[in-house]
C-alpha atoms as a PDB file:
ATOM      1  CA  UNK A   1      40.102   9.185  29.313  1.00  0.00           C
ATOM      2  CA  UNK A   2      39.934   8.747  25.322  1.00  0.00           C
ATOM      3  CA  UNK A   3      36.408   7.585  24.502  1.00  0.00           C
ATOM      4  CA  UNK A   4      36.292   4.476  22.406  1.00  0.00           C
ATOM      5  CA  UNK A   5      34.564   4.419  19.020  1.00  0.00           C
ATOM      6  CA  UNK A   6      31.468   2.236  19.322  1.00  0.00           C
ATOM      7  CA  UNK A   7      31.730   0.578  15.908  1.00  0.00           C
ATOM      8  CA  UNK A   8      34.335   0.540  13.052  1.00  0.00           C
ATOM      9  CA  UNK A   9      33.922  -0.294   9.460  1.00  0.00           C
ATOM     10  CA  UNK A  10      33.870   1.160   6.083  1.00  0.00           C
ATOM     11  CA  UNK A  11      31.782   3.638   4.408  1.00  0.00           C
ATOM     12  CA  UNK A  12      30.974   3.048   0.931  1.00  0.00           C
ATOM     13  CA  UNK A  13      30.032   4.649  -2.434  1.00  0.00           C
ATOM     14  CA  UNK A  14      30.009   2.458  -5.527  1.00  0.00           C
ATOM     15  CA  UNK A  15      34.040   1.788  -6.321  1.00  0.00           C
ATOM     16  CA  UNK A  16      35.008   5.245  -3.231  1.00  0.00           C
ATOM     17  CA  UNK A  17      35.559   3.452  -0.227  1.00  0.00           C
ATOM     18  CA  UNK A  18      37.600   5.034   3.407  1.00  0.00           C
ATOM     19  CA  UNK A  19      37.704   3.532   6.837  1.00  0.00           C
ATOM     20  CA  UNK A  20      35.522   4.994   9.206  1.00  0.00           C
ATOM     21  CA  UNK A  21      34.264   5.287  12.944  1.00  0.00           C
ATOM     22  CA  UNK A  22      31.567   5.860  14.940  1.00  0.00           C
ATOM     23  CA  UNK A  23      30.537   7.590  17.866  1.00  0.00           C
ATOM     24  CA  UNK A  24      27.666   8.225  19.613  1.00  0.00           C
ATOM     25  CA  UNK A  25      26.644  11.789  19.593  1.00  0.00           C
ATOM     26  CA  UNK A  26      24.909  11.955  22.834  1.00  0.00           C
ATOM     27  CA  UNK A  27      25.974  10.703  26.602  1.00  0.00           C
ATOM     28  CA  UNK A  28      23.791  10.034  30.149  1.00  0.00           C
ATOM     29  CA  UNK A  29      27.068   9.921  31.617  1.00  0.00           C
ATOM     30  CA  UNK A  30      26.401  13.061  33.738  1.00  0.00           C
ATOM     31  CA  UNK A  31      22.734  11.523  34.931  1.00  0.00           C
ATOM     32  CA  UNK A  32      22.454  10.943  38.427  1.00  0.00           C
ATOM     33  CA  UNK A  33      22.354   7.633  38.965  1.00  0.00           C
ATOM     34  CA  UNK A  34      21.299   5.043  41.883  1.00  0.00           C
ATOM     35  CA  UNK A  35      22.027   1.580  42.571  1.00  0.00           C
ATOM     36  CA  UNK A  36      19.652  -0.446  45.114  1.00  0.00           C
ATOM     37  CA  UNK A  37      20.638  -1.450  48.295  1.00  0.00           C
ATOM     38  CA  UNK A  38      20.123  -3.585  51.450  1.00  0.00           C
ATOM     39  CA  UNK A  39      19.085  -1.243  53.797  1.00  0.00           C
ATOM     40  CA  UNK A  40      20.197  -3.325  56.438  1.00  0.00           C
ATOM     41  CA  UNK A  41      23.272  -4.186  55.560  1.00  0.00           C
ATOM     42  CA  UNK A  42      24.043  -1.056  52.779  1.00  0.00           C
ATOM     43  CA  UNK A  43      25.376  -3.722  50.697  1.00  0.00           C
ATOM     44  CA  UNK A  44      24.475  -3.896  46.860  1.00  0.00           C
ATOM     45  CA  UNK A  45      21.639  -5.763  45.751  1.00  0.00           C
ATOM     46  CA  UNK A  46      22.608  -8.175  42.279  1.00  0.00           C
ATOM     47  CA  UNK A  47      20.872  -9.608  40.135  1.00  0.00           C
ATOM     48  CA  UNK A  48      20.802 -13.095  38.651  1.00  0.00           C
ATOM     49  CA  UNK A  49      19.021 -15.253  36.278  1.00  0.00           C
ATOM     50  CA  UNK A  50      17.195 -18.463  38.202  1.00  0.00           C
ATOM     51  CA  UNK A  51      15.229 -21.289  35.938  1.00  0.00           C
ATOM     52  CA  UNK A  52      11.484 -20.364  36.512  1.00  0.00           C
ATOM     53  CA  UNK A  53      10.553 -23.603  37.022  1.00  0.00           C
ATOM     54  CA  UNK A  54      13.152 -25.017  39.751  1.00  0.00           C
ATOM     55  CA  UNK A  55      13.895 -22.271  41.175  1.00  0.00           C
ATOM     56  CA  UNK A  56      17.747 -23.297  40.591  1.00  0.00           C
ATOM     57  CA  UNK A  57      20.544 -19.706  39.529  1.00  0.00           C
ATOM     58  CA  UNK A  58      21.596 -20.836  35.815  1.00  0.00           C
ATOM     59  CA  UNK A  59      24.698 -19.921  35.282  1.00  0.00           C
ATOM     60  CA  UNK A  60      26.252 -17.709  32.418  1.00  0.00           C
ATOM     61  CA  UNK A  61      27.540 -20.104  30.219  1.00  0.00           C
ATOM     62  CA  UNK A  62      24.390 -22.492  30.349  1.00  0.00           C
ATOM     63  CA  UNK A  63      22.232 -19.243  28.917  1.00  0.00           C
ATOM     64  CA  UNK A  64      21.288 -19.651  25.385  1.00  0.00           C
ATOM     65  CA  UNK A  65      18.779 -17.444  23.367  1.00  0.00           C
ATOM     66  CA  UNK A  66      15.468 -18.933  22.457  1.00  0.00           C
ATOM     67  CA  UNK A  67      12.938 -17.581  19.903  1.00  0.00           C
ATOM     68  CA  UNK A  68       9.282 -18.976  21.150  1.00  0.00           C
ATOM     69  CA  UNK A  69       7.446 -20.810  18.375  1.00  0.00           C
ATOM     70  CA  UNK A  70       4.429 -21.649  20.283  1.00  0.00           C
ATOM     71  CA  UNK A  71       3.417 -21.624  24.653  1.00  0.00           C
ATOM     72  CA  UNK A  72       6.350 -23.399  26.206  1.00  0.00           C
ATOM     73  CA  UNK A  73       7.810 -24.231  22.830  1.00  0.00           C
ATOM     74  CA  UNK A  74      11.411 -22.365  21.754  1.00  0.00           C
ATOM     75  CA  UNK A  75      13.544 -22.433  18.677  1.00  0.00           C
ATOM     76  CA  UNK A  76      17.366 -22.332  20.758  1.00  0.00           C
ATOM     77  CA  UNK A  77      19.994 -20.650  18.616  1.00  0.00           C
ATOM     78  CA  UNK A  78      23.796 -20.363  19.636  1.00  0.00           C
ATOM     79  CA  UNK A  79      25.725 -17.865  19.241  1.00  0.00           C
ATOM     80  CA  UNK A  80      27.794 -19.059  16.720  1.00  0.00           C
ATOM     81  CA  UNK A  81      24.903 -19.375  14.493  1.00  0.00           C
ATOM     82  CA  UNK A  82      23.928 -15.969  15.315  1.00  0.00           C
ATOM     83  CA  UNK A  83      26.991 -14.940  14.014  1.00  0.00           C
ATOM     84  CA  UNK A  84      26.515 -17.061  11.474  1.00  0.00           C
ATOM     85  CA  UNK A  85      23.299 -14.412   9.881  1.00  0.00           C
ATOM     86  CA  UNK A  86      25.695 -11.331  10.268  1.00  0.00           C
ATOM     87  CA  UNK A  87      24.904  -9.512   6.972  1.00  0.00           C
ATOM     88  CA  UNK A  88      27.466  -7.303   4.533  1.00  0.00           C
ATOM     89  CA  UNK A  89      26.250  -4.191   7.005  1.00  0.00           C
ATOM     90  CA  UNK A  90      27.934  -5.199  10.195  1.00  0.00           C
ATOM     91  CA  UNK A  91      30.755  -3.681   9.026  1.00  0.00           C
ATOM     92  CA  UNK A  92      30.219  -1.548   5.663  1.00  0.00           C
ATOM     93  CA  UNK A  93      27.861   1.388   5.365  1.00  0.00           C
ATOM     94  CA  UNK A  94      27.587   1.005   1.348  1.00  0.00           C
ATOM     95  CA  UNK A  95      25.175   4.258   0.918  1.00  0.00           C
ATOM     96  CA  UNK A  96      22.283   2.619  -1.864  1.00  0.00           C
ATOM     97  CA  UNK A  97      20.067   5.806  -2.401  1.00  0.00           C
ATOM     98  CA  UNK A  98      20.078   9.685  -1.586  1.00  0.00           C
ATOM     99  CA  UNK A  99      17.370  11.644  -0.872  1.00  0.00           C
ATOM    100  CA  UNK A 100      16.530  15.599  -0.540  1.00  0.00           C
ATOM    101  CA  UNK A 101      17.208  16.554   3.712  1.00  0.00           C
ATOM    102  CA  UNK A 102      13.860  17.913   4.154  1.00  0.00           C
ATOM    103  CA  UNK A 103      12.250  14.872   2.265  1.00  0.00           C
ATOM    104  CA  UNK A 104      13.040  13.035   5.863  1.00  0.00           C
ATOM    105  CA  UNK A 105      10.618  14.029   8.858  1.00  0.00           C
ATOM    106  CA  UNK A 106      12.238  14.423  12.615  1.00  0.00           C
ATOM    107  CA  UNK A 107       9.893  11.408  13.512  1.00  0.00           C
ATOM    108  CA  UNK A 108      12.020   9.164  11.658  1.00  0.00           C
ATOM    109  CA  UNK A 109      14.903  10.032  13.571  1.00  0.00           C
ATOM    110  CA  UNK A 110      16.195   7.674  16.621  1.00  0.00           C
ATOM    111  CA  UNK A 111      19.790   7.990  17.633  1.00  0.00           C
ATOM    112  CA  UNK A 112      22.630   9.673  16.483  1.00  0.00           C
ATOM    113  CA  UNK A 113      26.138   9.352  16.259  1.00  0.00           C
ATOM    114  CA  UNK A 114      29.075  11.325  14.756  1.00  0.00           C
ATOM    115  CA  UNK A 115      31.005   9.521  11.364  1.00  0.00           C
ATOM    116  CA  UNK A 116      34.675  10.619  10.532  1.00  0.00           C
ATOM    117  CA  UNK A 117      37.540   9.207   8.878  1.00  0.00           C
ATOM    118  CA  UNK A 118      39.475   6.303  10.627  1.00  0.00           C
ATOM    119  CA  UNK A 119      42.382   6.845   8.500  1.00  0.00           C
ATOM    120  CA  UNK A 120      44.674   9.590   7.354  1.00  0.00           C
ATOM    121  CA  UNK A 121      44.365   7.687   3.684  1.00  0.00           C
ATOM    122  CA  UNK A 122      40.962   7.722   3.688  1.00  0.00           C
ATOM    123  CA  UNK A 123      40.009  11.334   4.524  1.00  0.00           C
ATOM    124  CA  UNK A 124      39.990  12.298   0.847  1.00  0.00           C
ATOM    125  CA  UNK A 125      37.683   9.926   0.283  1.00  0.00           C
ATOM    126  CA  UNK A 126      35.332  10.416   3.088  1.00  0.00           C
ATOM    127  CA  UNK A 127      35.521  14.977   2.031  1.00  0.00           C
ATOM    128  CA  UNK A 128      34.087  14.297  -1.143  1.00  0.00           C
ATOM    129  CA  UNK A 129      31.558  12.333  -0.446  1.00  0.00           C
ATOM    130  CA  UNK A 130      30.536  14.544   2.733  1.00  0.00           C
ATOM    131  CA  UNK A 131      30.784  17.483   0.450  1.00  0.00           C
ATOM    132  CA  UNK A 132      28.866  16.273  -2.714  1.00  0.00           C
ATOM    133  CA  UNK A 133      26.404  15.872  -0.289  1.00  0.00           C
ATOM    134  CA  UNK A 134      26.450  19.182   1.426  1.00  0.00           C
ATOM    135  CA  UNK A 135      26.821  20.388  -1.748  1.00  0.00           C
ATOM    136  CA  UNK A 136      23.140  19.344  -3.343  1.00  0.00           C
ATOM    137  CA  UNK A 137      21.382  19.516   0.066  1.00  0.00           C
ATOM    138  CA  UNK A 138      21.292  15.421   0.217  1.00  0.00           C
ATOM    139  CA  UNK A 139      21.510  12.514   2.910  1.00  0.00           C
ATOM    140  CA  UNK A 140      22.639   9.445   2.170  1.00  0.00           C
ATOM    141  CA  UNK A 141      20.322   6.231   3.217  1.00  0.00           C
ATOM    142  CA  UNK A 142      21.955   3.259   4.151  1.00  0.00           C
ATOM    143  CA  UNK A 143      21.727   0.160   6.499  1.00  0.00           C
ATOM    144  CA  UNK A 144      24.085  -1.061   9.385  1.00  0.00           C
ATOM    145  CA  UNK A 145      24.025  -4.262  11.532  1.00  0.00           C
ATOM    146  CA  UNK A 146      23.940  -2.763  15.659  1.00  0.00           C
ATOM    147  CA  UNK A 147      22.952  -4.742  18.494  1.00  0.00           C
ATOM    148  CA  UNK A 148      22.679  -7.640  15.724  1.00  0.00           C
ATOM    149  CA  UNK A 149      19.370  -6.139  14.262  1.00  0.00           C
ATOM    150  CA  UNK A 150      20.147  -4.146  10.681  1.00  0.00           C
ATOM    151  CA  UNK A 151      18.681  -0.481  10.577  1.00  0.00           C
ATOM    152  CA  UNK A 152      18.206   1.435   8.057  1.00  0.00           C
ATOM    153  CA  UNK A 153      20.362   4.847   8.712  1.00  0.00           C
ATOM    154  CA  UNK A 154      20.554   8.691   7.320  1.00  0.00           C
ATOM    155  CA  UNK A 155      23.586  10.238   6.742  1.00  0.00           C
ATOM    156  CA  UNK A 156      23.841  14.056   7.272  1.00  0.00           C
ATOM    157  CA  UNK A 157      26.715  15.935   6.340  1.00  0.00           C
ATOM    158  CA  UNK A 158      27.319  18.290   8.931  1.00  0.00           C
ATOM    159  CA  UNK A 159      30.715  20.731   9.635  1.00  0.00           C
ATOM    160  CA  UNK A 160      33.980  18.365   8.971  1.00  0.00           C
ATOM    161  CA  UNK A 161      32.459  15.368   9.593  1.00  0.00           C
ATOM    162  CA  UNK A 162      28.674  13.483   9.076  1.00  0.00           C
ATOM    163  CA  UNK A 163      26.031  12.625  11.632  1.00  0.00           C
ATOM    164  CA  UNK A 164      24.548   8.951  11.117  1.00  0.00           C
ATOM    165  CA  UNK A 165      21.311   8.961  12.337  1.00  0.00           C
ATOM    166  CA  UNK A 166      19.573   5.074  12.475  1.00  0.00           C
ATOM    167  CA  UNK A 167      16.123   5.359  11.608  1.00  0.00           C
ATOM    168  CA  UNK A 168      12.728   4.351  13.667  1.00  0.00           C
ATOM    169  CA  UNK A 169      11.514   0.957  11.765  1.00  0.00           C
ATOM    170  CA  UNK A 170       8.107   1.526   9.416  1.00  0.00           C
ATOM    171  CA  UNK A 171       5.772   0.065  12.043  1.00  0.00           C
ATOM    172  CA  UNK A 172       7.352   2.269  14.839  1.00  0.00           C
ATOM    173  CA  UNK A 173       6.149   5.777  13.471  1.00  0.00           C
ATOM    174  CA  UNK A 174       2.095   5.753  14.075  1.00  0.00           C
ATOM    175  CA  UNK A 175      -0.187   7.962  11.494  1.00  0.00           C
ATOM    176  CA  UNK A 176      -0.608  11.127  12.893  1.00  0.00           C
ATOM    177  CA  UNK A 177      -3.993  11.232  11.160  1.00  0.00           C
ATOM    178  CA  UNK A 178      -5.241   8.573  13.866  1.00  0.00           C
ATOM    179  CA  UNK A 179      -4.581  11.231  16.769  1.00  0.00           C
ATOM    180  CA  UNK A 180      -5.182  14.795  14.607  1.00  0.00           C
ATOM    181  CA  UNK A 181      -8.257  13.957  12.933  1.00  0.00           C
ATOM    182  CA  UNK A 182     -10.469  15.090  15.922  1.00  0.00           C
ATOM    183  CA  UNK A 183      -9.166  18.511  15.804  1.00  0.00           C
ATOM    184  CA  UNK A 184     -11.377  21.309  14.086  1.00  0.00           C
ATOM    185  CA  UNK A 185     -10.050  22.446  10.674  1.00  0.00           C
ATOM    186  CA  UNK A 186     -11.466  25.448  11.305  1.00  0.00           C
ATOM    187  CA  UNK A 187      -9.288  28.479  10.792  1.00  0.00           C
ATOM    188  CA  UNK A 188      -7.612  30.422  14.131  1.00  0.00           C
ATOM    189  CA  UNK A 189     -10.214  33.448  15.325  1.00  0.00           C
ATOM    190  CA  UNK A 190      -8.648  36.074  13.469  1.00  0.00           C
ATOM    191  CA  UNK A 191      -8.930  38.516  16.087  1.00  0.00           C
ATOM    192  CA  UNK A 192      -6.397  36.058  18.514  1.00  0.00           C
ATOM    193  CA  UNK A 193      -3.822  35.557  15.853  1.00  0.00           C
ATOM    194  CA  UNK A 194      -2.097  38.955  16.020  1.00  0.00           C
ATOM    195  CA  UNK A 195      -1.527  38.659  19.796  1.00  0.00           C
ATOM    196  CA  UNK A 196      -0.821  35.422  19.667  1.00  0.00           C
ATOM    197  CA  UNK A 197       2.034  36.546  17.040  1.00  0.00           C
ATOM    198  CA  UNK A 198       2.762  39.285  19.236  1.00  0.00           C
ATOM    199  CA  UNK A 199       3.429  37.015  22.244  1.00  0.00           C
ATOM    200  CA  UNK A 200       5.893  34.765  19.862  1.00  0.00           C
ATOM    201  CA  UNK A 201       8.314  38.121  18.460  1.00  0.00           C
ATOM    202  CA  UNK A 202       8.199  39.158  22.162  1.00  0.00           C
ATOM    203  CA  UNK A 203       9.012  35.526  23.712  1.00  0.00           C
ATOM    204  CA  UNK A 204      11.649  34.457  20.455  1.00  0.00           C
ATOM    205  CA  UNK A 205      15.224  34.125  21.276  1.00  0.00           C
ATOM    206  CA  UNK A 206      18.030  32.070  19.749  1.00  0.00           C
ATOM    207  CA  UNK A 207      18.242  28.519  20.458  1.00  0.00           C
ATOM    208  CA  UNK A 208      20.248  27.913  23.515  1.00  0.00           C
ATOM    209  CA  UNK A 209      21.316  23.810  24.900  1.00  0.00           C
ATOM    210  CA  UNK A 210      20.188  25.232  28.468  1.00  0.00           C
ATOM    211  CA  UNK A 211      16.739  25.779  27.322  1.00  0.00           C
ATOM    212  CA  UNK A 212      16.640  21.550  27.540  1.00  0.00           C
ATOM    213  CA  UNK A 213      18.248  22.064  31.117  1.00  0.00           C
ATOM    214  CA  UNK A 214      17.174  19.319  33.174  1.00  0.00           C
ATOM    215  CA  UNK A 215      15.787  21.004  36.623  1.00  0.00           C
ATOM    216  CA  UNK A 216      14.951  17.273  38.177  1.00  0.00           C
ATOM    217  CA  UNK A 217      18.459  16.317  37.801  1.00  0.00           C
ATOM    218  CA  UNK A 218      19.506  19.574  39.374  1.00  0.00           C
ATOM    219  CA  UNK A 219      17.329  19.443  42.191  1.00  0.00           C
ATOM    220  CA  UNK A 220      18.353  15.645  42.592  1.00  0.00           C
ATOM    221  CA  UNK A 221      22.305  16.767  43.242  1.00  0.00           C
ATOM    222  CA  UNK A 222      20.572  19.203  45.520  1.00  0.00           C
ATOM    223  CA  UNK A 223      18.968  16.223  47.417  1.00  0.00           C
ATOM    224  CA  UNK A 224      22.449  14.350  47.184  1.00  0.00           C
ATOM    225  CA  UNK A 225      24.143  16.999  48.807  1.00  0.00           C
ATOM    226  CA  UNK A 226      21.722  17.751  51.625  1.00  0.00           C
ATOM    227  CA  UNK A 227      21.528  14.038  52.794  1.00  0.00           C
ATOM    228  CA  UNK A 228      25.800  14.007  52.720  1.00  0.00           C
ATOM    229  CA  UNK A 229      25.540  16.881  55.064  1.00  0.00           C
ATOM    230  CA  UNK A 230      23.084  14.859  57.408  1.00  0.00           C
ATOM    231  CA  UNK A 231      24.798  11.803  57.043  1.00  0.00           C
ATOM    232  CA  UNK A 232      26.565  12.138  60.621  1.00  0.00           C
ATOM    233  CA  UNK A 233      22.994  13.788  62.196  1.00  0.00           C
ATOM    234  CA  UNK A 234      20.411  12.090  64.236  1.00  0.00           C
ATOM    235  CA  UNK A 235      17.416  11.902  61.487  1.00  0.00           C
ATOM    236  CA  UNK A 236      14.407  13.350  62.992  1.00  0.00           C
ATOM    237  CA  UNK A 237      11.103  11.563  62.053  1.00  0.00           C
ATOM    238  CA  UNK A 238       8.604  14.372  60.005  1.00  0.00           C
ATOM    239  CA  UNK A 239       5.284  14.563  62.024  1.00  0.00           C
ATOM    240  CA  UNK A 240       2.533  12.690  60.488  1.00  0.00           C
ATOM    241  CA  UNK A 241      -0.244  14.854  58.921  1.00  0.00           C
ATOM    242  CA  UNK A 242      -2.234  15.812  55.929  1.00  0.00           C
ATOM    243  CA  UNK A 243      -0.113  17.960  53.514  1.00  0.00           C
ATOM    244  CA  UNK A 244      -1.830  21.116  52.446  1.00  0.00           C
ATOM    245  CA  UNK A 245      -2.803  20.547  48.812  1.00  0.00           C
ATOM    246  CA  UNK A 246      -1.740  23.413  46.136  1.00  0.00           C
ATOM    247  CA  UNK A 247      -4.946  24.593  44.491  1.00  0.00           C
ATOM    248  CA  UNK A 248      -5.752  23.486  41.368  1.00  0.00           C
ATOM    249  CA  UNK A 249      -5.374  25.873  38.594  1.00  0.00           C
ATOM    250  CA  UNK A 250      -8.437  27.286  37.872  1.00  0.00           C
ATOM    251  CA  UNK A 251     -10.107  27.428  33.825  1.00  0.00           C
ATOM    252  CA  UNK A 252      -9.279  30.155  31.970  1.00  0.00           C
ATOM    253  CA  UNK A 253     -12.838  30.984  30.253  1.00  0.00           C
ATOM    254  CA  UNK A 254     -11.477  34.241  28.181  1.00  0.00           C
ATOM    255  CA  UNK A 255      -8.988  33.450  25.830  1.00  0.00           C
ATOM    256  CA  UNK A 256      -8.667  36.594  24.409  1.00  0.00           C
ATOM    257  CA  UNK A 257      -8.514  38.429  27.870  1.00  0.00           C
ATOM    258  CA  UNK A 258      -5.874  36.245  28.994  1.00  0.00           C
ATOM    259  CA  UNK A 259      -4.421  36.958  25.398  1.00  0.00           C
ATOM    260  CA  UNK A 260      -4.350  40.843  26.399  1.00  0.00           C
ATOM    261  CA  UNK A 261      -2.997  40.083  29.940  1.00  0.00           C
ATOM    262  CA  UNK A 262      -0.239  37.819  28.217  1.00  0.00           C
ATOM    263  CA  UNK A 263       0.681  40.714  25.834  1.00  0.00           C
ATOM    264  CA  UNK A 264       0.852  43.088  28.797  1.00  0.00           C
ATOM    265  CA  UNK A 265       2.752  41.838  31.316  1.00  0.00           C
ATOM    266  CA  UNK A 266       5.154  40.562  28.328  1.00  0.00           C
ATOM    267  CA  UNK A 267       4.917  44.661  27.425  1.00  0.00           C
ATOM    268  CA  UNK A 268       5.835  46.041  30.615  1.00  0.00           C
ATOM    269  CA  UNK A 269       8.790  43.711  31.731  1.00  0.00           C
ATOM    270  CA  UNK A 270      10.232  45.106  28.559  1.00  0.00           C
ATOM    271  CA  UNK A 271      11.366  41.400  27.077  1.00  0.00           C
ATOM    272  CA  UNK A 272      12.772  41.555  23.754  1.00  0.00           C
END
C-alpha cells in the first residue's frame, strides 16, 4: 500500500518556487504493539472523555479546546478560529537564512522527514536549490506550521532529494554546562590513553542499522509466539518462591589492569 505524504506545500527561495511533499523519514510501524483488554470478557477496553465534574460521557462534537487563564477559569477557542491564526508556513517552506552544516549541533535535531518534488515541473527548481546547497556545504533554516504549532526546520540536502529536520524549540535544549561542570578538567592518565586507543582500532567497524537492533522487541515476538503455542494448553501455575538474585557486579578498583585484560582478550580473539 502507497504511503501517503504527510504534508504538501511549496518550498520557497526568493522569486524559485516548486511543489513539494513530505514524508516522514522514520516508522514504529514494525513495533510490537498491545491493546488492553477485559480479561473477562477479552473484549477491548475504549476510552472516552466524561465531564469531571458530573460524571456525564461528553460527546465529540460538544469538545472544544480551552486555554486556562487562571484555576477553573478557560479562554474556549473553536476551531474555526484556530484556523483562523494559520500562518504563511502551513503550507510554504520559504527558506529565510542558510547556515554552515556543522554550525548546527545533533541536539537541535527532533524529527525528520524526506522533501522531494511534487511535480514533474517543479523538479528543476527543487535540483538547484538542493544542489547550491550541497554545493557550499549549507542547510537551509526555515519554519513550517505541523500539528498547528510553527517550528523552525533545517533543510539538508542529501542524495536526490533533502531531509527536513524540525528543530527542538530554544527552551527545550538544556546547557550542558549545568550537568558537565562537575567533571574534572584534568587531562586523561597518560599511561591509560594508549590502551584505551588500542581498545577503540581493535573494537571500530563501519556503521551498521543493526547495531541499533532492538533485542526487547525481539524477545517480545519471542514471547508472542510462545504464548500462541500455549494458547490451546492447560496453563500451569509457577510455584511461589524467592527468585535467586544475579549478583551484583562487583567494583572494578584497577583501571589500568582491567585496561590490560580488555586489550588481551580483545588480542587473542583476533578482532579486527
Amino acid at each position: 500500500m502507497a504511503i501517503r505524504p504527510y504534508w504538501k506545500g511549496y518550498l520557497k527561495l526568493s522569486l524559485v518556487t516548486c511543489p513539494v511533499q513530505m514524508m516522514p523519514a522514520t516508522s514504529e510501524n514494525e513495533k510490537v504493539r498491545f491493546h488492553t483488554l477485559n480479561p473477562v470478557t477479552q473484549n477491548r477496553v475504549v476510552s472516552h472523555y466524561v465531564d469531571a465534574v458530573t460524571g456525564k460521557d461528553v460527546k465529540d462534537e460538544d469538545e472544544v479546546k480551552a486555554y486556562q487563564r487562571g484555576e477553573n477559569e478557560y479562554v474556549l477557542l473553536e476551531d474555526e478560529e484556530l484556523e483562523n491564526v494559520a500562518l504563511e508556513s502551513t503550507k510554504t517552506i520559504d527558506i529565510e537564512v542558510f547556515t554552515p552544516r556543522n554550525s548546527v549541533e545533533w541536539i537541535w535535531l527532533d524529527t525528520p522527514y524526506y522533501l522531494s518534488p511534487d511535480d514533474p515541473v517543479g523538479q528543476e527548481a527543487f535540483s538547484v536549490i538542493r544542489d547550491a546547497m550541497a554545493a557550499e556545504d549549507m542547510v537551509g533554516i526555515s519554519r513550517l506550521v505541523i500539528a498547528r504549532r510553527e517550528r523552525a526546520v533545517m533543510l539538508e540536502p542529501r542524495g536526490k532529494g533533502i531531509v527536513l529536520w524540525t528543530l527542538r524549540y530554544g527552551d527545550e535544549v538544556r546547557d550542558a554546562e549545568n550537568y558537565f561542570d562537575r567533571v574534572d578538567d584534568q587531562p586523561a592518565d597518560s599511561q591509560m590513553m594508549p590502551l584505551v586507543q588500542q581498545l577503540i582500532k581493535k573494537q571500530t567497524q563501519h556503521w551498521n542499522p543493526k547495531m541499533a537492533s532492538d533485542p526487547v522487541q525481539e524477545r517480545l515476538l519471542d514471547l508472542i509466539e510462545a504464548k500462541k503455542k500455549q494458547m490451546k494448553k492447560p496453563v500451569k501455575a509457577k510455584p511461589k518462591g524467592r527468585e535467586k538474585a544475579e549478583p551484583a557486579p562487583s567494583n572494578v578498583i584497577n583501571i589500568m589492569e582491567a585496561l590490560r585484560k580488555s586489550v588481551d582478550a580483545e588480542n587473542r580473539s583476533g578482532r579486527h
